[in-house]
C-alpha atoms as a PDB file:
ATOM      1  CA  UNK A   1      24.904 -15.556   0.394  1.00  0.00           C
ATOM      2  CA  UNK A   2      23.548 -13.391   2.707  1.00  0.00           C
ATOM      3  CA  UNK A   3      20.043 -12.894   4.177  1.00  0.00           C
ATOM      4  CA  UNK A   4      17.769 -10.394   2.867  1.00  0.00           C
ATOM      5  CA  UNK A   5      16.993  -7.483   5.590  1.00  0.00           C
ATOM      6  CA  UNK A   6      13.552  -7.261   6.755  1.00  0.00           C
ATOM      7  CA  UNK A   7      11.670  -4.275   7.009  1.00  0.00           C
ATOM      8  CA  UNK A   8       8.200  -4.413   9.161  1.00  0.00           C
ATOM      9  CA  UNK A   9       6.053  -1.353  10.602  1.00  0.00           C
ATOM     10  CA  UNK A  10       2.352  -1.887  12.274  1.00  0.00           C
ATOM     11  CA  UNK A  11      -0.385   0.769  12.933  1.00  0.00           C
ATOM     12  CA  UNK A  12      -2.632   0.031  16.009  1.00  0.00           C
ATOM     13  CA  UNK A  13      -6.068   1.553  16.165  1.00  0.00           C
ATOM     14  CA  UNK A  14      -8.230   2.386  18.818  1.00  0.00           C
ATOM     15  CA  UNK A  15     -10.986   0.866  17.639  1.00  0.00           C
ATOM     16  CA  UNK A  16     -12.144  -2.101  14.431  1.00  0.00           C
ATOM     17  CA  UNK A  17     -11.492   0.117  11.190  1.00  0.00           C
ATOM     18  CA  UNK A  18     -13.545  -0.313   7.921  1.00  0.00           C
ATOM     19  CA  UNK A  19     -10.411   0.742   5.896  1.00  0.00           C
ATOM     20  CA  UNK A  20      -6.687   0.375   6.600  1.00  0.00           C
ATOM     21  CA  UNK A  21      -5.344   3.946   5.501  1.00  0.00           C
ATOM     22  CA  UNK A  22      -1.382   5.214   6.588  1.00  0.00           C
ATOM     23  CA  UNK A  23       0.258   8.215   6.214  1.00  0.00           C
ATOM     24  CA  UNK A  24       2.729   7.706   3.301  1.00  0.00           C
ATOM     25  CA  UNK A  25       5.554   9.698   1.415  1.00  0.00           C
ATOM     26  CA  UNK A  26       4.883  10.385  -2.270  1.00  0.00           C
ATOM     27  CA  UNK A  27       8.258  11.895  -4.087  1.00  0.00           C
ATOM     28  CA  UNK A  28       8.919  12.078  -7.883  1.00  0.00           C
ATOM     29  CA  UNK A  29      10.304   9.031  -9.665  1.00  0.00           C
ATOM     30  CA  UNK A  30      13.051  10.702 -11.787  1.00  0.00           C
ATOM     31  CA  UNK A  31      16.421  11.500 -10.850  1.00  0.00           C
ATOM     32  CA  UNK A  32      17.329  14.104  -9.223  1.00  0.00           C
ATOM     33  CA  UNK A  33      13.910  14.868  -7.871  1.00  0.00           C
ATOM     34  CA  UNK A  34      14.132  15.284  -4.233  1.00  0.00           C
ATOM     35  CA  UNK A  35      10.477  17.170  -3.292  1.00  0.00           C
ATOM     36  CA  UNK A  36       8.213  14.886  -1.269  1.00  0.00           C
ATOM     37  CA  UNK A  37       4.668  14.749  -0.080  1.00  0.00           C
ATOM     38  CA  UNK A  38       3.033  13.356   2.933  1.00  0.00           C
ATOM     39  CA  UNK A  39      -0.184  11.517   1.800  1.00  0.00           C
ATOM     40  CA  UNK A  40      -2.790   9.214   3.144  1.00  0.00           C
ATOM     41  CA  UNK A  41      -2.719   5.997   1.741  1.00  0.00           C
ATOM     42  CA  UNK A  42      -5.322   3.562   1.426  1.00  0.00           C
ATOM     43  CA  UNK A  43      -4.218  -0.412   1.332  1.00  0.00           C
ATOM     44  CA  UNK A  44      -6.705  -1.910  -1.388  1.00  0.00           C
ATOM     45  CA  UNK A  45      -5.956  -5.969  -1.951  1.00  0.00           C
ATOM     46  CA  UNK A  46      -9.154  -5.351  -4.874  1.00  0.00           C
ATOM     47  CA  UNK A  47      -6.678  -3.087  -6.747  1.00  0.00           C
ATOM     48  CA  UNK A  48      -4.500  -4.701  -9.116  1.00  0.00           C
ATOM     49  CA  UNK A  49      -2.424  -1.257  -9.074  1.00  0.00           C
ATOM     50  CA  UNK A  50      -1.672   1.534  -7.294  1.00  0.00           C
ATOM     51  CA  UNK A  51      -3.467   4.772  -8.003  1.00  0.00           C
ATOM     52  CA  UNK A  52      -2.969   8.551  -6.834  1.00  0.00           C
ATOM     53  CA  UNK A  53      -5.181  11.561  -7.152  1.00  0.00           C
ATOM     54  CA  UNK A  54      -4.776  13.804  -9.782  1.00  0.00           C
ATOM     55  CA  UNK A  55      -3.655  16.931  -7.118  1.00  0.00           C
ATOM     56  CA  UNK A  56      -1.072  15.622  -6.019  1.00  0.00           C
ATOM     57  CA  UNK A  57       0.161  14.362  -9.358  1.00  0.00           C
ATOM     58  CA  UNK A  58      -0.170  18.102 -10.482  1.00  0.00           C
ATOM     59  CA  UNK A  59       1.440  19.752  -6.847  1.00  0.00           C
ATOM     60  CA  UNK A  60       4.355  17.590  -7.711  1.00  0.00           C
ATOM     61  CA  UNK A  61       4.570  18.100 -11.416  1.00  0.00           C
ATOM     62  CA  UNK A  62       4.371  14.352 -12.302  1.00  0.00           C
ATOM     63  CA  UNK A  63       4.731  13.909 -16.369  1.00  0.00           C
ATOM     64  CA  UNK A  64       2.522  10.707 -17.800  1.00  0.00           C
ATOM     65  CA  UNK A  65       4.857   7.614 -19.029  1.00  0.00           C
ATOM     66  CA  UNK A  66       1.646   5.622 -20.352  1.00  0.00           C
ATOM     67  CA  UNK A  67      -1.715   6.178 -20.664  1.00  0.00           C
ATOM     68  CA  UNK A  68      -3.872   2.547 -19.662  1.00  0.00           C
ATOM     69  CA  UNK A  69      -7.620   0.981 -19.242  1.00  0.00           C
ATOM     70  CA  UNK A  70      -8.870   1.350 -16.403  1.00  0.00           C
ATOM     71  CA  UNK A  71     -11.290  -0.490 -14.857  1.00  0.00           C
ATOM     72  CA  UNK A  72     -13.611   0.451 -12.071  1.00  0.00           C
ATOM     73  CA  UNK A  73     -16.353  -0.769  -9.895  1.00  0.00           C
ATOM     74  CA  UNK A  74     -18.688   1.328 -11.864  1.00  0.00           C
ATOM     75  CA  UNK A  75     -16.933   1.723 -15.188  1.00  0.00           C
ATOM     76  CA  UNK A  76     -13.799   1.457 -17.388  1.00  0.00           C
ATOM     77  CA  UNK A  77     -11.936   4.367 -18.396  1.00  0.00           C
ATOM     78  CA  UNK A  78      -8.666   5.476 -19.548  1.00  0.00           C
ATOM     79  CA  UNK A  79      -5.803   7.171 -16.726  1.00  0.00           C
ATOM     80  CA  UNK A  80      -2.565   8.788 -17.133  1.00  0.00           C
ATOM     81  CA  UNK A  81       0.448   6.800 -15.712  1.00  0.00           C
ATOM     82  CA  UNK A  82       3.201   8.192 -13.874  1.00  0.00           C
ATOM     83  CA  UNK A  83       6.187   6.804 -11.625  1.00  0.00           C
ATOM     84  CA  UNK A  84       6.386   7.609  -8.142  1.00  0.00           C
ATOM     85  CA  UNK A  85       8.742   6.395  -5.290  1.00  0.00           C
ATOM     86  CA  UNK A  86       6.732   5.466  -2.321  1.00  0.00           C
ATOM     87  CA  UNK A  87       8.003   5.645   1.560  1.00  0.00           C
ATOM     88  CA  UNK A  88       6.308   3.477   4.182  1.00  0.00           C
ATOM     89  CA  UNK A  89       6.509   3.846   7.627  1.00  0.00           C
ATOM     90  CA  UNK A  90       8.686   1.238   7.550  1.00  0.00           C
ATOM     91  CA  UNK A  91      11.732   3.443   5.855  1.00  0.00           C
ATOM     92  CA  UNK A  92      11.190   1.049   2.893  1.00  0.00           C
ATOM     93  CA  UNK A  93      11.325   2.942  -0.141  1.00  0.00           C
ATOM     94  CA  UNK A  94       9.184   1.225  -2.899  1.00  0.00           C
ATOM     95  CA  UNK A  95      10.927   2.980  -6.126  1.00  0.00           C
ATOM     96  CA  UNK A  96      10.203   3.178  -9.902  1.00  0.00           C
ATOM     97  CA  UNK A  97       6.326   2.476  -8.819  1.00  0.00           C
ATOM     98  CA  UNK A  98       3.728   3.087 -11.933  1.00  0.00           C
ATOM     99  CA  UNK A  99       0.672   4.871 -10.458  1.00  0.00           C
ATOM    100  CA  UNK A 100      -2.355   5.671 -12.170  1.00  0.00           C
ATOM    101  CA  UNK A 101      -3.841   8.962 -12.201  1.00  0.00           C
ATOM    102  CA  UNK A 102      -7.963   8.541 -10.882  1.00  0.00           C
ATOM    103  CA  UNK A 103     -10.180  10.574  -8.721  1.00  0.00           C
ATOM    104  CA  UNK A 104     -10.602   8.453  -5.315  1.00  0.00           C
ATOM    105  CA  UNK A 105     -13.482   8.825  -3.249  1.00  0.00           C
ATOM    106  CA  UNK A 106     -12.433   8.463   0.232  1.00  0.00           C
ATOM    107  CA  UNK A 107     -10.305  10.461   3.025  1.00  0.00           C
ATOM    108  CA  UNK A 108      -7.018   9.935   0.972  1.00  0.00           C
ATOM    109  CA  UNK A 109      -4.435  10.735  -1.670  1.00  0.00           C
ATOM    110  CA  UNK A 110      -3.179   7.371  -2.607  1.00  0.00           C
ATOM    111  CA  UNK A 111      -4.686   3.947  -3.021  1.00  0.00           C
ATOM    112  CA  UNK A 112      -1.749   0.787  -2.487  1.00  0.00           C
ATOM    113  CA  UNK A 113      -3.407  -1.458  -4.611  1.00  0.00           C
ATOM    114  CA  UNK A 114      -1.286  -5.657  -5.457  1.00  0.00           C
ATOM    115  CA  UNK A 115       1.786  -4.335  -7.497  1.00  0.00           C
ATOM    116  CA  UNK A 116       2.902  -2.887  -3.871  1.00  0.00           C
ATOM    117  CA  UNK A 117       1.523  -5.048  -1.368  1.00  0.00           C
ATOM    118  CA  UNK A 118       2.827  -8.067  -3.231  1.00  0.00           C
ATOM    119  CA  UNK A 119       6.352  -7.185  -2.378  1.00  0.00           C
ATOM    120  CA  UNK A 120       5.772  -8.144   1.078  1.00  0.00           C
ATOM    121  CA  UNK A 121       3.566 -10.050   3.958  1.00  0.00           C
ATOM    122  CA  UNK A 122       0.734  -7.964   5.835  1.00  0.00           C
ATOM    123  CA  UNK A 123      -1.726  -9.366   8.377  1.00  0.00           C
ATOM    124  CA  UNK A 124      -4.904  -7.371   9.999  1.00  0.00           C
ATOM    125  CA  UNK A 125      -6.237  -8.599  12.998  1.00  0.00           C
ATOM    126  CA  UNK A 126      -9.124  -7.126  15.430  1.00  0.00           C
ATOM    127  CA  UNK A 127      -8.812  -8.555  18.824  1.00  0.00           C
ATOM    128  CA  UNK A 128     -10.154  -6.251  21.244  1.00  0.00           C
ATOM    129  CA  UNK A 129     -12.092  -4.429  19.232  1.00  0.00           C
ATOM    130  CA  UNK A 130      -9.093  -2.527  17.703  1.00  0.00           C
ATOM    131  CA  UNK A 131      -7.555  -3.000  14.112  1.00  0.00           C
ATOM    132  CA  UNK A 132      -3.864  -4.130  13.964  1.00  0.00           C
ATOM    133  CA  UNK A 133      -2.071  -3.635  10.196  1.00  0.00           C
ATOM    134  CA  UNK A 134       1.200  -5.299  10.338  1.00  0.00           C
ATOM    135  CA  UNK A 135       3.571  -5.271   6.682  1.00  0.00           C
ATOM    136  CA  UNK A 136       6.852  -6.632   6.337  1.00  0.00           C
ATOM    137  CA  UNK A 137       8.965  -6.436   2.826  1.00  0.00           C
ATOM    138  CA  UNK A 138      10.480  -8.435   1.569  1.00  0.00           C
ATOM    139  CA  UNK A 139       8.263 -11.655   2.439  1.00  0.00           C
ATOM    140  CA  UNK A 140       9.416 -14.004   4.626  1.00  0.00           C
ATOM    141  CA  UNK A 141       9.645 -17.767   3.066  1.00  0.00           C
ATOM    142  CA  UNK A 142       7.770 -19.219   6.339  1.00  0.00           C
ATOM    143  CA  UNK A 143       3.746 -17.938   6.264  1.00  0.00           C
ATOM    144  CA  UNK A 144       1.843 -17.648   9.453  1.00  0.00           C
ATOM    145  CA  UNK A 145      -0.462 -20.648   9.817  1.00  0.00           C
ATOM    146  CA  UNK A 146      -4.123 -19.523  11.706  1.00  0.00           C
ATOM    147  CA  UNK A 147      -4.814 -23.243  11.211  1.00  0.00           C
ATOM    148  CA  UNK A 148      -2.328 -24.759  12.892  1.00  0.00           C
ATOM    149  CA  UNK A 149      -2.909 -22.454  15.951  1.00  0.00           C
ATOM    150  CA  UNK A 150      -6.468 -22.589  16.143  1.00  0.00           C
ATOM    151  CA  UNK A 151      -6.167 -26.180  16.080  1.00  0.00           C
ATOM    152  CA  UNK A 152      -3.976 -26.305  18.553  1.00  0.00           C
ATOM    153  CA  UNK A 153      -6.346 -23.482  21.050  1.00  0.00           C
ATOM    154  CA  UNK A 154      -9.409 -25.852  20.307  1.00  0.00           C
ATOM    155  CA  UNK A 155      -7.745 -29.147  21.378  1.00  0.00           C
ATOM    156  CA  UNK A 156      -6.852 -27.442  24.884  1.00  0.00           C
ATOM    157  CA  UNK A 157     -10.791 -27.084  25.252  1.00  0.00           C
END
C-alpha cells in the first residue's frame, strides 16, 4: 500500500492577526462547470460548516441542493445549500463541499468552517509578533506535541 501524498501551504504575516483569512478558489460543484472565483476565505474552527455569501453564489449561478437550520451567534435561521469545489493554496482541491448560503460580516466571501478543516492538520503560531497559518491535508498520523517540547526548553533552564 502506498503512502498518502501530503499537501501543506503556510501564510506568514507581518504582524499578530485577529483572523486567519486566505485567498481561495470558489468553482461550481457540477460537472462540467469550469468558471472559478478568487475569494477571501476566512478559517472559522466555531463553524461546524462552511458558508459563502450569497454574491458569489449568484455571480456563479450556484442552484440550492438543501435548504438547513442555521444557527448563529445571534440567531437561528434557515440557508440555502449548495456544492462548491474549493482550491487552497495548497493545489488541494476540496470537491463536492456543501456550503451554506449566509450574509458574513467581515472582509470576505467565504467562511472554512470543521467539515473542511477536519480533512487536515493546521497550526497558528505568533512568535515575533507575526501570525504563521500552516495546513496540511490529509492529516498526518503523528501530532505535534507543544508539551513535550516545552518540557524539554524548561528543563534546559
Amino acid at each position: 500500500m502506498s503512502k498518502p501524498k501530503h499537501f501543506a501551504f503556510r501564510q506568514e504575516n507581518t504582524s499578530l492577526c485577529s483572523q486567519i483569512i486566505i485567498e481561495v478558489e470558489i468553482s461550481n460543484a457540477t460537472p462540467n462547470a469550469h468558471e472559478s472565483i478568487k475569494a477571501r476565505a476566512l478559517w472559522d474552527t466555531g463553524a461546524s460548516g462552511t458558508v459563502i455569501v450569497p454574491s458569489i453564489a449568484k455571480k456563479m449561478g450556484l442552484i440550492p441542493t438543501d435548504r438547513v437550520k442555521v444557527a448563529g451567534v445571534n440567531n437561528v435561521s434557515m440557508a440555502d445549500v449548495v456544492q462548491v469545489s474549493i482550491g487552497l493554496p495548497n493545489k488541494v482541491m476540496v470537491k463536492d463541499a456543501s456550503a451554506m448560503i449566509c450574509e458574513l460580516t467581515g472582509e470576505f466571501e467565504l467562511l472554512i468552517g470543521m467539515d473542511i478543516i477536519s480533512l487536515g492538520d493546521m497550526i497558528i503560531c505568533n512568535g515575533g509578533n507575526k501570525t504563521s497559518f500552516s495546513f496540511v491535508i490529509p492529516s498526518f498520523p503523528d501530532k505535534p506535541d507543544w508539551i513535550e517540547k516545552s518540557n524539554l526548553i524548561n528543563k534546559e533552564h
